[in-house]
Every structure is written in C-alpha cells, then in structure tokens.
PDB file of N, CA and C in Angstrom:
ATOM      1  N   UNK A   1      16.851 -18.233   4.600  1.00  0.00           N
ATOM      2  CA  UNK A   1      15.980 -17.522   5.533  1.00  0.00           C
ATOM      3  C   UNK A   1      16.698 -16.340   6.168  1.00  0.00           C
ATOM      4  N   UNK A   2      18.074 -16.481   6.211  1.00  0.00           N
ATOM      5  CA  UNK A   2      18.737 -15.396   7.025  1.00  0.00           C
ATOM      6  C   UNK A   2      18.738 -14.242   6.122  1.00  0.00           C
ATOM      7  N   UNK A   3      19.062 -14.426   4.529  1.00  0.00           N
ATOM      8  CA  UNK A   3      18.787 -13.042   3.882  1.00  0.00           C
ATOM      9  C   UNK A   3      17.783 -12.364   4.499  1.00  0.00           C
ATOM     10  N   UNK A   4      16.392 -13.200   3.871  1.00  0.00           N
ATOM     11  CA  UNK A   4      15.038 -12.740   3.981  1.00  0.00           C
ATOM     12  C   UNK A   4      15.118 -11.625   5.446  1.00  0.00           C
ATOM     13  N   UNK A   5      15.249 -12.582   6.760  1.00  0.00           N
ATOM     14  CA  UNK A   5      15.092 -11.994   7.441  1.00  0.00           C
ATOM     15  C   UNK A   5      16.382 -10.534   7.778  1.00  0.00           C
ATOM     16  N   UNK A   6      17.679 -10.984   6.774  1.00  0.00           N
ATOM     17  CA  UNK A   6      18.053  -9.392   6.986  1.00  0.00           C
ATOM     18  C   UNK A   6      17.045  -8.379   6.061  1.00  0.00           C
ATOM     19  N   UNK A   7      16.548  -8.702   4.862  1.00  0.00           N
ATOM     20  CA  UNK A   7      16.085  -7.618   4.323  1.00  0.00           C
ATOM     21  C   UNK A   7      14.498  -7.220   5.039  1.00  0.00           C
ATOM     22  N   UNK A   8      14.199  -8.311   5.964  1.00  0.00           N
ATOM     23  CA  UNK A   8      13.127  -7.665   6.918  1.00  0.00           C
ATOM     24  C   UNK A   8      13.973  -6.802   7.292  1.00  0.00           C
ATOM     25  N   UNK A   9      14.514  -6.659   8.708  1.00  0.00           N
ATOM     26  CA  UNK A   9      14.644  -5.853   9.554  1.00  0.00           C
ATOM     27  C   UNK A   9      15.295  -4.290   8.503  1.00  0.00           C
ATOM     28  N   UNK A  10      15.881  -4.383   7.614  1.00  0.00           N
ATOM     29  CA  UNK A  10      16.549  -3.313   7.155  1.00  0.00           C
ATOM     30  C   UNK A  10      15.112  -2.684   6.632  1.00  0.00           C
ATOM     31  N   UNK A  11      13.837  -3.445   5.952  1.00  0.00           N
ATOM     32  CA  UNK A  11      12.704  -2.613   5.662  1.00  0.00           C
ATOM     33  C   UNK A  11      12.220  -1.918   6.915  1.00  0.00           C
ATOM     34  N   UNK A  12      11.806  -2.256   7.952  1.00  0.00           N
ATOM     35  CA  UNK A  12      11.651  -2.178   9.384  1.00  0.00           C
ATOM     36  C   UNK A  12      12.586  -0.883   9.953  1.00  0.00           C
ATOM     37  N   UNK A  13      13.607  -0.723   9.719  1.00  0.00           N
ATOM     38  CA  UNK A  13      14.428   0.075   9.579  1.00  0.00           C
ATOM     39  C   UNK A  13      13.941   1.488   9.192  1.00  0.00           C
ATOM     40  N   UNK A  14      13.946   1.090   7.764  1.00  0.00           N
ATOM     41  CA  UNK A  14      13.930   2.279   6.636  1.00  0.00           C
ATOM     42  C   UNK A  14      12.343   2.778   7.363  1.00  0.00           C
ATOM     43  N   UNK A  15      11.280   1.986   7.083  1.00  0.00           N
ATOM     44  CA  UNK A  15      10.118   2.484   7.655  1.00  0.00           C
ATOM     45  C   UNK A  15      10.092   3.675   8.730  1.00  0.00           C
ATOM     46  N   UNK A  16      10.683   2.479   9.981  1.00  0.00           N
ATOM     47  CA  UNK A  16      11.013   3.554  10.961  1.00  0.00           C
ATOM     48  C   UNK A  16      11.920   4.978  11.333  1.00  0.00           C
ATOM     49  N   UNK A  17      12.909   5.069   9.948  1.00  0.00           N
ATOM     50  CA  UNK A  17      13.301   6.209   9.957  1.00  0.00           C
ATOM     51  C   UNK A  17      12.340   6.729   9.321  1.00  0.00           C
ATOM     52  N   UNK A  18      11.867   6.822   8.168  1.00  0.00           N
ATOM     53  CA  UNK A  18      10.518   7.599   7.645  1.00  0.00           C
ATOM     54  C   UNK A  18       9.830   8.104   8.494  1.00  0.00           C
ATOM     55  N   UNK A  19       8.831   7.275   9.000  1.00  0.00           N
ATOM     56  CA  UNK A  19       8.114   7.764   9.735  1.00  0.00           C
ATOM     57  C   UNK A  19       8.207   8.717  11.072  1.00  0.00           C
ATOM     58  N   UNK A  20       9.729   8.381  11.229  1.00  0.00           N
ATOM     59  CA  UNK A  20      10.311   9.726  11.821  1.00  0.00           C
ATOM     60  C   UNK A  20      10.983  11.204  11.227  1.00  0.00           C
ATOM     61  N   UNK A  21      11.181  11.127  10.213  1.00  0.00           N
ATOM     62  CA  UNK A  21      10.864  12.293   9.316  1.00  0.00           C
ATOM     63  C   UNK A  21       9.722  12.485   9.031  1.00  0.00           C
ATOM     64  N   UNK A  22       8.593  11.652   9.011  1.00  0.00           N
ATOM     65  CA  UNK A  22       7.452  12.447   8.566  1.00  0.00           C
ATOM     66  C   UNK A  22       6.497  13.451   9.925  1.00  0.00           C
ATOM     67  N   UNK A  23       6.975  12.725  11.219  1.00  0.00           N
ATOM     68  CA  UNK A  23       6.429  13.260  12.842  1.00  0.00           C
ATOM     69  C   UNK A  23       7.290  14.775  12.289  1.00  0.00           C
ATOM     70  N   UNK A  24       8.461  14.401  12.171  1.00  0.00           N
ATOM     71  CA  UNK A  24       9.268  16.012  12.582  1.00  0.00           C
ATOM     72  C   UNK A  24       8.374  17.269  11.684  1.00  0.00           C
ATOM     73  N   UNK A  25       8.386  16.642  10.578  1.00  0.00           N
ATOM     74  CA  UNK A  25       7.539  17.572   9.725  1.00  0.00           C
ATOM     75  C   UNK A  25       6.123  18.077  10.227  1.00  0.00           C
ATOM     76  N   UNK A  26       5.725  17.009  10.524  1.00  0.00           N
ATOM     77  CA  UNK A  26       4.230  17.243  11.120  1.00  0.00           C
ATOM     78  C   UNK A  26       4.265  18.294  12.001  1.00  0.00           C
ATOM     79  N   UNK A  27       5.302  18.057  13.210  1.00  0.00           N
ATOM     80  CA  UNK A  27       5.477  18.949  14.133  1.00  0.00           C
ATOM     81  C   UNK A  27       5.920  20.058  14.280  1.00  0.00           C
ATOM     82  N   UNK A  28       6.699  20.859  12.742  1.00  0.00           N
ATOM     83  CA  UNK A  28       6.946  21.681  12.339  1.00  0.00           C
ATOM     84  C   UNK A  28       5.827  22.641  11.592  1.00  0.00           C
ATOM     85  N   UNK A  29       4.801  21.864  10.829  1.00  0.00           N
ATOM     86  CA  UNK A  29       4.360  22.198  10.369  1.00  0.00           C
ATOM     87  C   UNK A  29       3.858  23.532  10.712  1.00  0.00           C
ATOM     88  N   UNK A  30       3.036  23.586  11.645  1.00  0.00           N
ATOM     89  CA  UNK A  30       2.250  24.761  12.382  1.00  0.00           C
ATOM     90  C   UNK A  30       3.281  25.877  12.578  1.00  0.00           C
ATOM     91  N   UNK A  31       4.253  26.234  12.563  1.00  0.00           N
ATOM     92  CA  UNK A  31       5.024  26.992  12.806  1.00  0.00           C
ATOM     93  C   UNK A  31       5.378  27.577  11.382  1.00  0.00           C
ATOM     94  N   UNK A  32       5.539  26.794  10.345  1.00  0.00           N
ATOM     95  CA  UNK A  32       6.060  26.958   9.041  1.00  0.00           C
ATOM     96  C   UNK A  32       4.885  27.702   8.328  1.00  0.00           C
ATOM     97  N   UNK A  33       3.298  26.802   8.979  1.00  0.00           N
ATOM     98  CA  UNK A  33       2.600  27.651   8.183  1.00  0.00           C
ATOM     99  C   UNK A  33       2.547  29.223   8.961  1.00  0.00           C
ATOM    100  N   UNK A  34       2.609  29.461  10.257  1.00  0.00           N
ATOM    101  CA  UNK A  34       2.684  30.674  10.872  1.00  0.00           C
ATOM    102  C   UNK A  34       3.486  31.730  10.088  1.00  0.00           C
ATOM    103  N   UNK A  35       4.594  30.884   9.550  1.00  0.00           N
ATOM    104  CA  UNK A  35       5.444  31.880   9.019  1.00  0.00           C
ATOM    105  C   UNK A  35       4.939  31.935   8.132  1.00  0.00           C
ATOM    106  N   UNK A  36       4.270  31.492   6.979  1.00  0.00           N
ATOM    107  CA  UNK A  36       3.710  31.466   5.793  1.00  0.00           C
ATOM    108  C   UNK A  36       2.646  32.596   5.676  1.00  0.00           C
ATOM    109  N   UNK A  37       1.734  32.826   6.726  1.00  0.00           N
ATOM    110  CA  UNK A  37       0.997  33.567   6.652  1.00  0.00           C
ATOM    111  C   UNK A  37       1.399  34.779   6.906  1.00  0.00           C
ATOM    112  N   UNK A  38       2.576  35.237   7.774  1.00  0.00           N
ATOM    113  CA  UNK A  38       3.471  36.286   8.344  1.00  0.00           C
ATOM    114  C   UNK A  38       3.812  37.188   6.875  1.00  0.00           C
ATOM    115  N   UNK A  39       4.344  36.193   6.348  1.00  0.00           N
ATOM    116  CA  UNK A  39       4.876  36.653   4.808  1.00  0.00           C
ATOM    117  C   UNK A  39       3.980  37.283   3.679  1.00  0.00           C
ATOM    118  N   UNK A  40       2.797  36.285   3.858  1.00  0.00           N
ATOM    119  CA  UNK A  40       1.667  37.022   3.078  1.00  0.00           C
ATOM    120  C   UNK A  40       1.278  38.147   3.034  1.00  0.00           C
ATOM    121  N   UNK A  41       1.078  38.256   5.047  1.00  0.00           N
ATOM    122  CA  UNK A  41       0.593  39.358   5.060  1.00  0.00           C
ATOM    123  C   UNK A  41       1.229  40.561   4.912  1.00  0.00           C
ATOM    124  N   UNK A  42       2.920  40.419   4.558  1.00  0.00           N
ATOM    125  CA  UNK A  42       3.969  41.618   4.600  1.00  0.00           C
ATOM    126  C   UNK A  42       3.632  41.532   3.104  1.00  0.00           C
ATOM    127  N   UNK A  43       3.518  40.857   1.979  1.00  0.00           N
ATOM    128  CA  UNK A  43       3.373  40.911   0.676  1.00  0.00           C
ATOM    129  C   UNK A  43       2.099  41.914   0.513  1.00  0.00           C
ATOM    130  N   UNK A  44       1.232  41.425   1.210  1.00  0.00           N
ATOM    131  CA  UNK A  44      -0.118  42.206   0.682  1.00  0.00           C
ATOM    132  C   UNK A  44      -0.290  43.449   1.475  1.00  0.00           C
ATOM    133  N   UNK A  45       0.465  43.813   2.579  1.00  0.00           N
ATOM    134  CA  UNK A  45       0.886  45.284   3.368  1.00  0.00           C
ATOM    135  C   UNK A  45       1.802  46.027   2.609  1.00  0.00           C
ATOM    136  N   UNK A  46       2.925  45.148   1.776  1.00  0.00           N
ATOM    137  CA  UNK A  46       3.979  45.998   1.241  1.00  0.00           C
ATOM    138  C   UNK A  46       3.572  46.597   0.157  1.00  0.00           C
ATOM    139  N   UNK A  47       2.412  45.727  -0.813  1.00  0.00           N
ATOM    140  CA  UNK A  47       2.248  45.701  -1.773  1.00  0.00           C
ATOM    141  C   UNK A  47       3.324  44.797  -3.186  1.00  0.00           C
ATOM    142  N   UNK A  48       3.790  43.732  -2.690  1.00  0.00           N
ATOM    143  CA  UNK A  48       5.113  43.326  -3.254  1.00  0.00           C
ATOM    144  C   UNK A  48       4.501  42.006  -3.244  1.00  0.00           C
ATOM    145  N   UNK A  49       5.512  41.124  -4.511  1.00  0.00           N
ATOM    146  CA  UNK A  49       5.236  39.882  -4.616  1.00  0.00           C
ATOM    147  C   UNK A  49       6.440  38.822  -4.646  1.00  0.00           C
ATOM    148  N   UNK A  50       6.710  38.378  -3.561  1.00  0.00           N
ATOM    149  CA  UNK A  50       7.265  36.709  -3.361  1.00  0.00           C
ATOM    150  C   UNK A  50       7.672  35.994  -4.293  1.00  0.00           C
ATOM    151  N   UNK A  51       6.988  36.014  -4.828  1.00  0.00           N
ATOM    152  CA  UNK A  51       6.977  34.809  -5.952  1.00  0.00           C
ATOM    153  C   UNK A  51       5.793  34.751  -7.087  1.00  0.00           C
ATOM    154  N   UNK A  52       5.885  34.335  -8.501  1.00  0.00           N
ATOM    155  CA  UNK A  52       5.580  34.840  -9.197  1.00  0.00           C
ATOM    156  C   UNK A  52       4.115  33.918  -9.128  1.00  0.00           C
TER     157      UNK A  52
END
C-alpha cells in the first residue's frame, strides 16, 4: 500500500505542476496574442513576410 500511495501523491504532484504551467500560459496568452497581431500588422504595413 505504501508504494501505491507513493505513486499517488507523485501523480498529484505532476498534475499539480501541470496545471500550473498551463494557468501561466493562459495568463500570458493575451499579451502574446497582442504581440501577434502587432507583427501582422508591421508585415502587412511593411509589405514583408514572417514566415513562409
């Protein structure tokens, strides 16, 4: 039982770091796409392309 319950808590673990990488992202997001659109719009002002 003591495995078991170490490989609980280490899943419990792992979860909870995930899901804290996935908040940070979230919370980045809006900013990343800000910049995303920033870029576009210098591509389609410059006349130039980013990426193919």
């Amino acid at each position: 039982m003591k495995a078991i319950d170490k490989q609980i808590a280490e899943l419990e673990k792992s979860i909870e770091k995930s899901e804290n990488t996935i908040n940070r992202y979230q919370h980045r997001l809006p900013h990343l796409r800000k910049i995303l659109q920033n870029l576009e719009s210098i591509e389609r002002r410059e006349n130039i392309t980013l990426a193919p």
